[in-house]
Protein backbone atom coordinates (compact mmCIF):
# COMPACT_ATOMS: atom_id res chain seq x y z
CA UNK A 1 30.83 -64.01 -198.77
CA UNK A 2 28.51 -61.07 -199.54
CA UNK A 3 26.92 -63.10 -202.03
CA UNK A 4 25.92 -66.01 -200.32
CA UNK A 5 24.38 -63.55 -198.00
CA UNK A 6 22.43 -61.73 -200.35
CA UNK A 7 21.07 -64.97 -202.01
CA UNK A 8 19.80 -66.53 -198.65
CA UNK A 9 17.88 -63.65 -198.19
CA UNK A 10 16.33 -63.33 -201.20
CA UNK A 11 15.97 -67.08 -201.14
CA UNK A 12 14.08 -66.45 -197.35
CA UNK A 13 12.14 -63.35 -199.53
CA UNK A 14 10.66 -65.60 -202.16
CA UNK A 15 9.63 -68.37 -200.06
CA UNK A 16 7.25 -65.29 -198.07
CA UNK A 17 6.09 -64.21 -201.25
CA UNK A 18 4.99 -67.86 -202.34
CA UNK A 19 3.68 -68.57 -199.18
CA UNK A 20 1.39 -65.25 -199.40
CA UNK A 21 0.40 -66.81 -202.48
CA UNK A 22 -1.40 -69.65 -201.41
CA UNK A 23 0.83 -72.24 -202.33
CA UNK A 24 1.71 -73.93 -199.35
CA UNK A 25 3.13 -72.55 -196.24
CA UNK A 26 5.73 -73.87 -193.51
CA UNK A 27 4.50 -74.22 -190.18
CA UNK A 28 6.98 -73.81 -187.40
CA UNK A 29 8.56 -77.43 -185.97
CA UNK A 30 7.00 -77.38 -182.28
CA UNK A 31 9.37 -77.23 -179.48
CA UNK A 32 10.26 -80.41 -177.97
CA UNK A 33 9.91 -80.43 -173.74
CA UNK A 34 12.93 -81.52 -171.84
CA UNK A 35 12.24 -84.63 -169.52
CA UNK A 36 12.44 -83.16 -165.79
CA UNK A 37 15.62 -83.50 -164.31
CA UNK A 38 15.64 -86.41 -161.71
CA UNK A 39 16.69 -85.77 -158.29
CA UNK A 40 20.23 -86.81 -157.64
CA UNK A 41 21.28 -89.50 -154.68
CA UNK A 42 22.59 -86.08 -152.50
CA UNK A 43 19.46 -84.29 -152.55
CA UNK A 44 17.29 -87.87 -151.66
CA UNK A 45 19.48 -87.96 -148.46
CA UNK A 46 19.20 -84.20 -148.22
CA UNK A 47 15.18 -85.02 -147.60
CA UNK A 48 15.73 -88.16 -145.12
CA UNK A 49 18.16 -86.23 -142.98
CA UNK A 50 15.33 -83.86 -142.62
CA UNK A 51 12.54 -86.24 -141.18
CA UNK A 52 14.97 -87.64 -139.16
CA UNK A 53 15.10 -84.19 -137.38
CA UNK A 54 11.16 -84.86 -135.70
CA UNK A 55 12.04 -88.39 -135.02
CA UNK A 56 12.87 -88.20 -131.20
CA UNK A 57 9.69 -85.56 -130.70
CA UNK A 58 7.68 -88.58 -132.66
CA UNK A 59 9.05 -91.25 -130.40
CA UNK A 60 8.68 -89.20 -126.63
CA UNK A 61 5.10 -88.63 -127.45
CA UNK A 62 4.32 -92.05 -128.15
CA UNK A 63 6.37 -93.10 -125.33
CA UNK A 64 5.06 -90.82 -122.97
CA UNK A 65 1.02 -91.53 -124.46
CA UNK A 66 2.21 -95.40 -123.44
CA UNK A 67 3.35 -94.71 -119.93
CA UNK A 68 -0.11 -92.38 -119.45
CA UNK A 69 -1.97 -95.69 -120.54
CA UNK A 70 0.27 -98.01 -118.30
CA UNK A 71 0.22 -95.36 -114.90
CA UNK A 72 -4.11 -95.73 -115.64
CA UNK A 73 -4.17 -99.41 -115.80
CA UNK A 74 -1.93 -99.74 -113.15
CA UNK A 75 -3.99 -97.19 -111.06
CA UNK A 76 -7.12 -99.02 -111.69
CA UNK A 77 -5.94 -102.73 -111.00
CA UNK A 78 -4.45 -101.21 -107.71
CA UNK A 79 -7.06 -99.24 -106.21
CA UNK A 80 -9.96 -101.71 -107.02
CA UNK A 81 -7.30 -104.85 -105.25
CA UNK A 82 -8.15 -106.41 -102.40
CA UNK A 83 -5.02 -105.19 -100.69
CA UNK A 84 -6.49 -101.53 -100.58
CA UNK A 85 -9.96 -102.44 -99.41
CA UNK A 86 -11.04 -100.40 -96.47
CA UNK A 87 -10.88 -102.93 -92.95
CA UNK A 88 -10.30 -100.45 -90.05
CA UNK A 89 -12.08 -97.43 -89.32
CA UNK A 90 -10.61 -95.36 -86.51
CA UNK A 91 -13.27 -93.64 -84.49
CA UNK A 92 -12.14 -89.99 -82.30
CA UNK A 93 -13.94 -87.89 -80.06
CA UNK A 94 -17.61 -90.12 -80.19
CA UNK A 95 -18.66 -90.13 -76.30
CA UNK A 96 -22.16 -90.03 -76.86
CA UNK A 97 -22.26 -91.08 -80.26
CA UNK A 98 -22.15 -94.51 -81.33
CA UNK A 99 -19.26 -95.84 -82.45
CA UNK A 100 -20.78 -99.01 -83.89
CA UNK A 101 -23.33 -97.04 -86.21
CA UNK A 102 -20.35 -94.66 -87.31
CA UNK A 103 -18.32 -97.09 -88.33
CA UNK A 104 -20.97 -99.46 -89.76
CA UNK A 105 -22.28 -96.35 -91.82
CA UNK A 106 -18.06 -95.79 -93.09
CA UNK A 107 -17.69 -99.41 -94.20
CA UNK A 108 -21.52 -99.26 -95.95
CA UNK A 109 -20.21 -95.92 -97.90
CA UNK A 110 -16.50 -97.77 -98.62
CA UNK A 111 -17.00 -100.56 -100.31
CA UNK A 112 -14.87 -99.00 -103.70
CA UNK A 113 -11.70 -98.87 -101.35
CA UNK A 114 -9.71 -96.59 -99.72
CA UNK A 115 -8.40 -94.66 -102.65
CA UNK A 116 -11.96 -94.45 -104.53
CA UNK A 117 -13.93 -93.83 -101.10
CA UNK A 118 -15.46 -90.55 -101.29
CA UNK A 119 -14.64 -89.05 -98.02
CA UNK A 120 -16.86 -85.41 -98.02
CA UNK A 121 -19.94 -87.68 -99.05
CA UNK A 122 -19.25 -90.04 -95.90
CA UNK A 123 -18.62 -87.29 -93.89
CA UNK A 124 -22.04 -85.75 -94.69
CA UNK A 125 -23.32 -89.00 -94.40
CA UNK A 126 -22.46 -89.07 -90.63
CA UNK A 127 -23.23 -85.22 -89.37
CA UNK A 128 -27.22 -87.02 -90.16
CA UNK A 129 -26.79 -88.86 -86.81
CA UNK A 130 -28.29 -87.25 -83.72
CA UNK A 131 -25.17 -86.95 -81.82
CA UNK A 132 -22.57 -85.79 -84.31
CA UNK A 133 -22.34 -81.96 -85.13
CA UNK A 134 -19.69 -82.58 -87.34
CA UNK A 135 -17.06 -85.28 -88.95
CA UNK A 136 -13.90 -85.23 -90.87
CA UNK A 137 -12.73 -88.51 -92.60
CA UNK A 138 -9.02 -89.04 -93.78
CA UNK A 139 -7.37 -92.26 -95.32
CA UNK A 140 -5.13 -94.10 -93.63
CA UNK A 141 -3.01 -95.88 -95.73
CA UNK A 142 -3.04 -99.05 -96.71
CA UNK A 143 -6.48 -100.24 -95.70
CA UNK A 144 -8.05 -97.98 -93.46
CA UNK A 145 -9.88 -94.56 -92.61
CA UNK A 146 -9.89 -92.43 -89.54
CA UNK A 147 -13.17 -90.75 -88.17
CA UNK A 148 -13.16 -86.96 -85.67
CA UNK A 149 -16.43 -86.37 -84.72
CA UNK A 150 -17.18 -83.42 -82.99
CA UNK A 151 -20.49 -83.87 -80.51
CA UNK A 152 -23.39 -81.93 -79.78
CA UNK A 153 -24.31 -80.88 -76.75
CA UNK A 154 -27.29 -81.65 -75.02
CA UNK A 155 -29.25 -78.53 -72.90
CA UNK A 156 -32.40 -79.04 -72.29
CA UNK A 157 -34.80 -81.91 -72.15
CA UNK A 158 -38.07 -81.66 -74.60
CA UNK A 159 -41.51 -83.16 -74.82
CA UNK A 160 -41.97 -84.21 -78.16
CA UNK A 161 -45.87 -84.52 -80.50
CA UNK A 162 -45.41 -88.26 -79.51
CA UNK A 163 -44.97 -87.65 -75.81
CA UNK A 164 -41.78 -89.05 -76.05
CA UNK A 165 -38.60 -86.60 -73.37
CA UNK A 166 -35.48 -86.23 -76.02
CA UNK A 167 -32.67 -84.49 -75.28
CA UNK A 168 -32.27 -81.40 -78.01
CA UNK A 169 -28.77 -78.79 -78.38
CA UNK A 170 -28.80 -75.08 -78.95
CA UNK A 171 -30.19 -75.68 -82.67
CA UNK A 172 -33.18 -77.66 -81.10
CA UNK A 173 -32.14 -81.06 -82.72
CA UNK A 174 -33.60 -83.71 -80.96
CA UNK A 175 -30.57 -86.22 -79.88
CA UNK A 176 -30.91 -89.18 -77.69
CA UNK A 177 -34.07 -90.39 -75.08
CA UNK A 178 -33.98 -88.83 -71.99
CA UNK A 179 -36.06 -89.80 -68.51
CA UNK A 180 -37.16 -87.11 -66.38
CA UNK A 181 -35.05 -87.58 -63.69
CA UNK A 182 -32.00 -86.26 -65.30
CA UNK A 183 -33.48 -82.43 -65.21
CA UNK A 184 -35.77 -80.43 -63.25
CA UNK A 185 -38.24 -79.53 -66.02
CA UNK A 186 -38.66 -80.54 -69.75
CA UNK A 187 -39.69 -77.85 -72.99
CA UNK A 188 -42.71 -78.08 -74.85
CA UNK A 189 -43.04 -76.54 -78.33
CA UNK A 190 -39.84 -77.42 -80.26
CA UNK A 191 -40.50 -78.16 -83.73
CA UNK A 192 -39.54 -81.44 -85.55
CA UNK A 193 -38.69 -80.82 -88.62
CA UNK A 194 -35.38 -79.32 -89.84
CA UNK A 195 -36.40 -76.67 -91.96
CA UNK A 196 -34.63 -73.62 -91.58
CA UNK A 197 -37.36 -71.27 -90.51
CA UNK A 198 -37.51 -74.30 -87.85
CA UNK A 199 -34.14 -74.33 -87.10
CA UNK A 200 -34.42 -70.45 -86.19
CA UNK A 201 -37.22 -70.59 -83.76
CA UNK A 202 -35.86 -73.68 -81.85
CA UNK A 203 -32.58 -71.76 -81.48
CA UNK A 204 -34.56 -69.16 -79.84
CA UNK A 205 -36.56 -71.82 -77.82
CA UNK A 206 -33.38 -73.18 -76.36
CA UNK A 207 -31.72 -69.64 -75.97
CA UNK A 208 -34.62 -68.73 -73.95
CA UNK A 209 -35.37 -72.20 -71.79
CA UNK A 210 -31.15 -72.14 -71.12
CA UNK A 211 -31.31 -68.66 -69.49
CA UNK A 212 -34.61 -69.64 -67.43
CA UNK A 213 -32.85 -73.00 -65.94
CA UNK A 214 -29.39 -71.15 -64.97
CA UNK A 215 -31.45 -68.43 -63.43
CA UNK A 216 -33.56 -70.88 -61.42
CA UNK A 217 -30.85 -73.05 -60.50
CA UNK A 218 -29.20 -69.63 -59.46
CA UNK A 219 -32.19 -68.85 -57.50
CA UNK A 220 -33.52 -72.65 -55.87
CA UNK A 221 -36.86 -72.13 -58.24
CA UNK A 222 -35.65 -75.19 -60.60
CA UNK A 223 -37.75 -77.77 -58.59
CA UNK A 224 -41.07 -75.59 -58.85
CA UNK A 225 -41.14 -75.79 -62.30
CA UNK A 226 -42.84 -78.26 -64.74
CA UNK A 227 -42.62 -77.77 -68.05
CA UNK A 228 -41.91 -74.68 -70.18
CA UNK A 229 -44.11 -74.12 -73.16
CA UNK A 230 -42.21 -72.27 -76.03
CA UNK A 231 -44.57 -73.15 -78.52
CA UNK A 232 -45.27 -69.38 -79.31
CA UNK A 233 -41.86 -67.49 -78.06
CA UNK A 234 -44.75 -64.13 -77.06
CA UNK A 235 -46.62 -65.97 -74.88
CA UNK A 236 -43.94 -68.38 -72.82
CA UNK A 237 -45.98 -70.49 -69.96
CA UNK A 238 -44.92 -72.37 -67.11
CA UNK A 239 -46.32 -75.00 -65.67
CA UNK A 240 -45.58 -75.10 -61.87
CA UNK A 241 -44.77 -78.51 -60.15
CA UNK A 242 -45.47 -80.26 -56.58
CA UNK A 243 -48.50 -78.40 -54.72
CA UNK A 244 -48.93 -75.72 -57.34
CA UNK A 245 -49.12 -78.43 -60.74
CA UNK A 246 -52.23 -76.91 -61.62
CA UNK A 247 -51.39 -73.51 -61.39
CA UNK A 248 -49.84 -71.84 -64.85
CA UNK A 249 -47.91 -68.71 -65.12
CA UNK A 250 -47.69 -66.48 -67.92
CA UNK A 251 -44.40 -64.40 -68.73
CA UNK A 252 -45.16 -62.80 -71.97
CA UNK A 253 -42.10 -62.35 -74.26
CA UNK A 254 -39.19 -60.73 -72.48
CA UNK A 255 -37.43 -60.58 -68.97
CA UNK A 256 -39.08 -64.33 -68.15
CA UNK A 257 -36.64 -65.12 -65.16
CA UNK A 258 -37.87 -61.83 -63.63
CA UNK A 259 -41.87 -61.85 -64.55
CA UNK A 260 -41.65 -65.79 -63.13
CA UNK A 261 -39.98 -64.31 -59.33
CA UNK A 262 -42.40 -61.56 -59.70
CA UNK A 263 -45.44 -64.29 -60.29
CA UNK A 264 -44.15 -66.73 -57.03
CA UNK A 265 -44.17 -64.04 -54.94
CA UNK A 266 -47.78 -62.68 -55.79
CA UNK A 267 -48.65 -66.94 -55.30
CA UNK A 268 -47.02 -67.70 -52.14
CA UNK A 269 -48.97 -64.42 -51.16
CA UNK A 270 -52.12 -65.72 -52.32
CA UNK A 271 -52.13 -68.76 -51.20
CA UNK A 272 -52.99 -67.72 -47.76
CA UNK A 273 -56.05 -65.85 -48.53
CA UNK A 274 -59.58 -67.83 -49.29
CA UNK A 275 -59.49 -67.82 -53.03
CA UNK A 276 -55.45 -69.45 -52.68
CA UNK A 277 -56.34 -73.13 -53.20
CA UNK A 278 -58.72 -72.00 -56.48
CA UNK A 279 -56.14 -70.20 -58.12
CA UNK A 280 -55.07 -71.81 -61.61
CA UNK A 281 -52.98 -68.68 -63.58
CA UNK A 282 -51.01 -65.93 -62.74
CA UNK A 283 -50.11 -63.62 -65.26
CA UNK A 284 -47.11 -61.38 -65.60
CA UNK A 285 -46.87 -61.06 -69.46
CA UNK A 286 -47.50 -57.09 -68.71
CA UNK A 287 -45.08 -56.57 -66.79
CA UNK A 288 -45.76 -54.14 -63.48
CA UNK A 289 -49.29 -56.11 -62.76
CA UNK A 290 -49.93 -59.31 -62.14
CA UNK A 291 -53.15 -60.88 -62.70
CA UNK A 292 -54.63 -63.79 -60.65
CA UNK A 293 -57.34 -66.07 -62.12
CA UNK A 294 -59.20 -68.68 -60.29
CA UNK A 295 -61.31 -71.45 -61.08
CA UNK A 296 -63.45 -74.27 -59.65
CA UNK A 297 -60.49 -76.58 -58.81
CA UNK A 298 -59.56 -76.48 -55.37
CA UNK A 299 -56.11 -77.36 -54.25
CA UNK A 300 -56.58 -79.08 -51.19
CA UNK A 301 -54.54 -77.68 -47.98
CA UNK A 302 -53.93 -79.97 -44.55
CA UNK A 303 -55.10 -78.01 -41.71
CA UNK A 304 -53.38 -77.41 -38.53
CA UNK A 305 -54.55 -81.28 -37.80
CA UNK A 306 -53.36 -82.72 -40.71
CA UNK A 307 -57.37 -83.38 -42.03
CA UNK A 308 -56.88 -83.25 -45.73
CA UNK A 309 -60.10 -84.69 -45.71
CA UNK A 310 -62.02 -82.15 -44.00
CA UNK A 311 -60.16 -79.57 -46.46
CA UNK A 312 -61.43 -81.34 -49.56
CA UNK A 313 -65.26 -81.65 -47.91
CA UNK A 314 -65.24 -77.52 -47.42
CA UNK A 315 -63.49 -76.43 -50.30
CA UNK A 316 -66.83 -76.76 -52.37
CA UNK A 317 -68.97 -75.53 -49.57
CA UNK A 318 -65.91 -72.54 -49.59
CA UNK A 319 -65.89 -72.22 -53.14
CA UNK A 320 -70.39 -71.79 -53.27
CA UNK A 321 -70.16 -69.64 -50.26
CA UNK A 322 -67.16 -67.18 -52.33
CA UNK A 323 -69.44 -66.88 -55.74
CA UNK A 324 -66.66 -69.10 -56.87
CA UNK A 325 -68.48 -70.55 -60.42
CA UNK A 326 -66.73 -73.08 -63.11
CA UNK A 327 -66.11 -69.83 -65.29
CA UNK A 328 -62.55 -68.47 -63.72
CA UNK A 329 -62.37 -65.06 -62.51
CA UNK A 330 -59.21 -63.02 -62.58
CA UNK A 331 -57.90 -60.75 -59.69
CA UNK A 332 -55.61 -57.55 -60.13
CA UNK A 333 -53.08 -57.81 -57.22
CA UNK A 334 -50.54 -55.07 -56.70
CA UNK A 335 -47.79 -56.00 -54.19
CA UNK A 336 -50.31 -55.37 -51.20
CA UNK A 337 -51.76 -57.22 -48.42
CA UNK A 338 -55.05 -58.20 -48.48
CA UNK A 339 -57.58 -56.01 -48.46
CA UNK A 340 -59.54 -55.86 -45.23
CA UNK A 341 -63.11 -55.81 -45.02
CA UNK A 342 -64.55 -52.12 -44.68
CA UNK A 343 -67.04 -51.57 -42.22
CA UNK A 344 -69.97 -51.65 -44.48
CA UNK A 345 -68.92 -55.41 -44.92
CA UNK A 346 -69.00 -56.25 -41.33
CA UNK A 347 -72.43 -54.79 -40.55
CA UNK A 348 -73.81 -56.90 -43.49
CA UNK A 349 -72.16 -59.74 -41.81
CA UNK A 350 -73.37 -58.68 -37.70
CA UNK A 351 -77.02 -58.45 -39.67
CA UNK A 352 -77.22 -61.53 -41.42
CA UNK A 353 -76.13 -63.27 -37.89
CA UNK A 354 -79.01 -61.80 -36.37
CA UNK A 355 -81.22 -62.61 -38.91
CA UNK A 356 -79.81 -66.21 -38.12
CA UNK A 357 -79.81 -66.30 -34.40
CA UNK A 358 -83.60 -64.66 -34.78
CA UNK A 359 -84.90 -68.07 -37.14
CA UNK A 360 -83.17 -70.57 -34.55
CA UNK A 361 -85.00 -68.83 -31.42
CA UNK A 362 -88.20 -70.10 -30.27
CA UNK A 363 -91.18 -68.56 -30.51
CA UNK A 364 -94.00 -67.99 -27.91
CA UNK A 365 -96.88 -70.13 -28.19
CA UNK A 366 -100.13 -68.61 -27.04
């Protein structure tokens, strides 16, 4: 055994040495690559078994994707039916209001149906109309909607650019016609438009004209009174109705049911002095004073015969004979009676008497 040993390696020895030589050398036999192993039958079902686990997640989603798309079509087909399409409109709390516009306006802004109708547009649709302050629209199930409108309320009756008498509330919008019979007076100066800044100064306008009518109704003064001009809320005018419409009283811009009691009482007082059927203003805006101005128009006054005739003939004749001119002249008048004529006055008067009885006697003829 030793030997065969021995001689393989020397063998194995000799073969290096030839190689080293040059004679030919032995290259290595390359390695040969098993073929991969194929999968056996338990690990294939291994793999299926595995899917199958996301199956049932798979199959809700798609059910519940085909139900979404089913619930929309169905939802579409049954608002846009004919069964849902809006035929009643239920109208509450319209007294002044008309119910015919309202609901004409609610069927015009329906047409999509009941489920599609877009109830805060319709109801913004409606607070447009003069009488409605404001509306809240529900649906009423199957085919119909149901209308509250809450009113505005009329205060004060106002003269409008056009001449036309509309009723306005306490934010000055102008509502229905009015005729004049239906209040004592009617306000001049609200504005038209419906601004804000606008919407402020009527509110104002009305605030003020409201306290002036409950304070003359208070008082009996209603009937005396024309028109109120707002137009500029520091300089608030009255026009004065019956014997006194051409007479015009200033209050200023505060305490105006007080200033116009204070400016009666100076008229009434004035009217039974000369210059009473001339007067055309009396101003108060100050406050303490009043201030009377008069003009060329005389207010004719019956006299104790009932001659309104012979009144107009000698009011010019009055007016020439007083220095009364067509510019008007304004009177301070403090609360007192009239001021009697000194005696300076009355000697003027004795000597221009003479003078007159002296031209009208005859003279001697030599």
């Amino acid at each position: 055994m030793r030997e065969q040993v021995a001689a393989s390696r020397t063998g194995h020895v000799g073969a290096g040495a030839k190689g080293r030589a040059g004679v030919s050398v032995q290259r290595p036999a390359a390695r040969r690559t098993r073929p991969a192993a194929q999968k056996s039958p338990r690990q294939k079902s291994f793999a299926w078994k595995s899917a199958l686990v996301y199956f049932p997640l798979v199959l809700k989603v798609l059910l519940a994707a085909s139900l979404g798309v089913l619930a929309f079509v169905g939802y579409r087909t049954a608002v846009s039916a004919s069964f849902f399409k809006v035929k009643t409109v239920d109208v509450e709390g319209a007294s002044r209001a008309s119910r015919e516009e309202i609901r004409a306006d609610v069927l015009r802004l329906s047409n999509a149906g009941v489920w599609q109708a877009d109830l805060e547009a319709i109801a913004g649709e409606l607070r447009s109309l003069p009488w409605v302050r404001d509306a809240v629209v529900s649906r009423v199930l199957p085919a119909g909607l149901r209308v509250r409108v809450t009113e505005r309320e009329p205060r004060v009756i106002a003269r409008t650019a056009a001449g036309r008498l509309v009723w306005v509330d306490d934010d000055g919008v102008m509502l229905g016609a009015a005729s004049p019979g239906e209040q004592d007076f009617f306000v001049r100066g609200i504005e038209e438009s419906r601004s804000d800044e606008a919407l402020k100064q009527n509110r104002e306008r009305v605030r003020a004209a409201t306290e002036l009518a409950r304070d003359w109704a208070q008082a009996g003064l209603a009937r005396r009174v024309s028109e109120v001009n707002l137009e500029d809320l520091r300089d608030v005018r009255v026009q004065l109705a019956g014997d006194d419409a051409a007479v015009e009283v200033r209050l200023g811009h505060e305490d105006f049911a007080k200033r116009f009691r204070q400016a009666l009482e100076v008229l009434d007082a004035q009217r039974q002095t000369p210059r009473g059927p001339y007067i055309i203003c009396v101003d108060v805006s100050q406050g303490k004073r009043a201030v009377v101005a008069t003009g060329n128009v005389a207010h004719p006054r019956p006299n104790d015969g009932g001659d309104a005739e012979a009144s107009e003939q000698q009011a010019p004749d009055a007016a020439r004979g007083a220095g009364q001119t067509a510019r008007p002249t304004a009177t301070k008048y403090e609360k007192k009676s009239e001021r009697r004529p000194g005696k300076a006055d009355e000697k003027k008067a004795d000597a221009a008497h003479a003078n007159d009885a002296a031209a009208l006697r005859p003279r001697r003829v030599n």
